[in-house]
Protein backbone atom coordinates (compact mmCIF):
# COMPACT_ATOMS: atom_id res chain seq x y z
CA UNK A 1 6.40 -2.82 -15.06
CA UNK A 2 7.16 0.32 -13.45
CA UNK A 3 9.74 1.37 -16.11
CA UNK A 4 6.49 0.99 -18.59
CA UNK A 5 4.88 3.42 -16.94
CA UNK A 6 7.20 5.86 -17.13
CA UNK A 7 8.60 6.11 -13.32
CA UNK A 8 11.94 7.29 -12.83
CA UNK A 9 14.37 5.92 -10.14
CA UNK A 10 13.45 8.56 -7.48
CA UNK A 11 9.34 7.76 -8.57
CA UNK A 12 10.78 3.95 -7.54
CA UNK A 13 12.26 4.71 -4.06
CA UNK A 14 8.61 6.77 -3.30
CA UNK A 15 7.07 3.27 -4.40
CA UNK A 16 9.30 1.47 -2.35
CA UNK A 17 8.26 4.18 0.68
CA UNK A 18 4.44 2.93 0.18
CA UNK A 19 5.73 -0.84 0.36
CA UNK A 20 7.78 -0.11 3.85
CA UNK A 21 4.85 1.83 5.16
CA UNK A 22 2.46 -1.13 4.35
CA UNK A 23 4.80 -3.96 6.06
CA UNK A 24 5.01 -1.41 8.97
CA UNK A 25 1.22 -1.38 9.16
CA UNK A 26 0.66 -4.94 8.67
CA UNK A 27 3.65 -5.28 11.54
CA UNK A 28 1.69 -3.61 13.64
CA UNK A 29 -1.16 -6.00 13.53
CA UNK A 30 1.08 -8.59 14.14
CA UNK A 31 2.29 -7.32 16.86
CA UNK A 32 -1.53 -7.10 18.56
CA UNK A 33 -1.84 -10.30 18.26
CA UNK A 34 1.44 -12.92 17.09
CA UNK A 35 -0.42 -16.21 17.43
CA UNK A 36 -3.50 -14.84 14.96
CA UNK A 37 -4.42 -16.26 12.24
CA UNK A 38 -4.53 -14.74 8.42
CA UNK A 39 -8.69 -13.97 8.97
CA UNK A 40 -8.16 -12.90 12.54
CA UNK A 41 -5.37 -10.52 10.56
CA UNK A 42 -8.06 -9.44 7.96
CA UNK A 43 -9.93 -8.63 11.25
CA UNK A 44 -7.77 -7.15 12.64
CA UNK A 45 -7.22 -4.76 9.67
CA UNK A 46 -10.60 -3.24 9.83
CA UNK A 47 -9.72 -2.12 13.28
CA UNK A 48 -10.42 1.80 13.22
CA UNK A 49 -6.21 2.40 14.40
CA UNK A 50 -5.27 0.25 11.22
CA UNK A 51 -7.91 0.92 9.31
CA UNK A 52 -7.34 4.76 9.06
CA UNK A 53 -3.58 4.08 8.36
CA UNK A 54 -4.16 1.81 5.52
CA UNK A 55 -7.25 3.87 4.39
CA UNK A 56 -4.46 6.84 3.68
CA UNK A 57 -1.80 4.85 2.62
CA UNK A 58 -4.31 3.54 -0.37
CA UNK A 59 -5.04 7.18 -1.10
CA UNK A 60 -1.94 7.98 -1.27
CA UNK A 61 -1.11 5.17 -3.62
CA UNK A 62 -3.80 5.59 -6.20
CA UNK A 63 -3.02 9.32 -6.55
CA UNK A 64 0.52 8.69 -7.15
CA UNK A 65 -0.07 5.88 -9.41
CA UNK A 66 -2.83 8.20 -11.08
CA UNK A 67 0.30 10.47 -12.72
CA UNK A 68 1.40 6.96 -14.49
CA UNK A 69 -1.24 5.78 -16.93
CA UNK A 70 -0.91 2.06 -17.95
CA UNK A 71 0.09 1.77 -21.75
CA UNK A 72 -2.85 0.98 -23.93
CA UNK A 73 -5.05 1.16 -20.94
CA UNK A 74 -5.08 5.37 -20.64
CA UNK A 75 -9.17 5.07 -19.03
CA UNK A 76 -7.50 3.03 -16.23
């Protein structure tokens, strides 16, 4: 799917960056609590430390992913 879009291999290692970022994130709210469960995690999430982390990693992700249009779906 990424090849459809037109990404390159080094436009693939940056998405792979955003993936390790995310599991570090969502690590991290593990970690605050190991024994949660997956809506104590959601929760968690909105937790202003988290929150601000994943709020820029999303930015981040949609203005990348903003340089790749979706074939035969250009508005998107």
């Amino acid at each position: 799917a990424l090849t459809t879009r037109g990404l390159r291999e080094q436009d693939i290692v940056h998405v792979a960056e955003f993936i390790d970022r995310a599991i570090k994130i969502a690590s991290e709210i593990n970690a605050s609590d190991p024994n949660q469960l997956v809506k104590d995690f959601k929760v968690n999430m909105k937790q202003e430390q988290y929150a601000t982390k994943l709020d820029q990693l999303k930015e981040e992700i949609e203005a990348f992913a903003a340089k790749f249009p979706m074939p035969g779906h250009e508005e998107i």
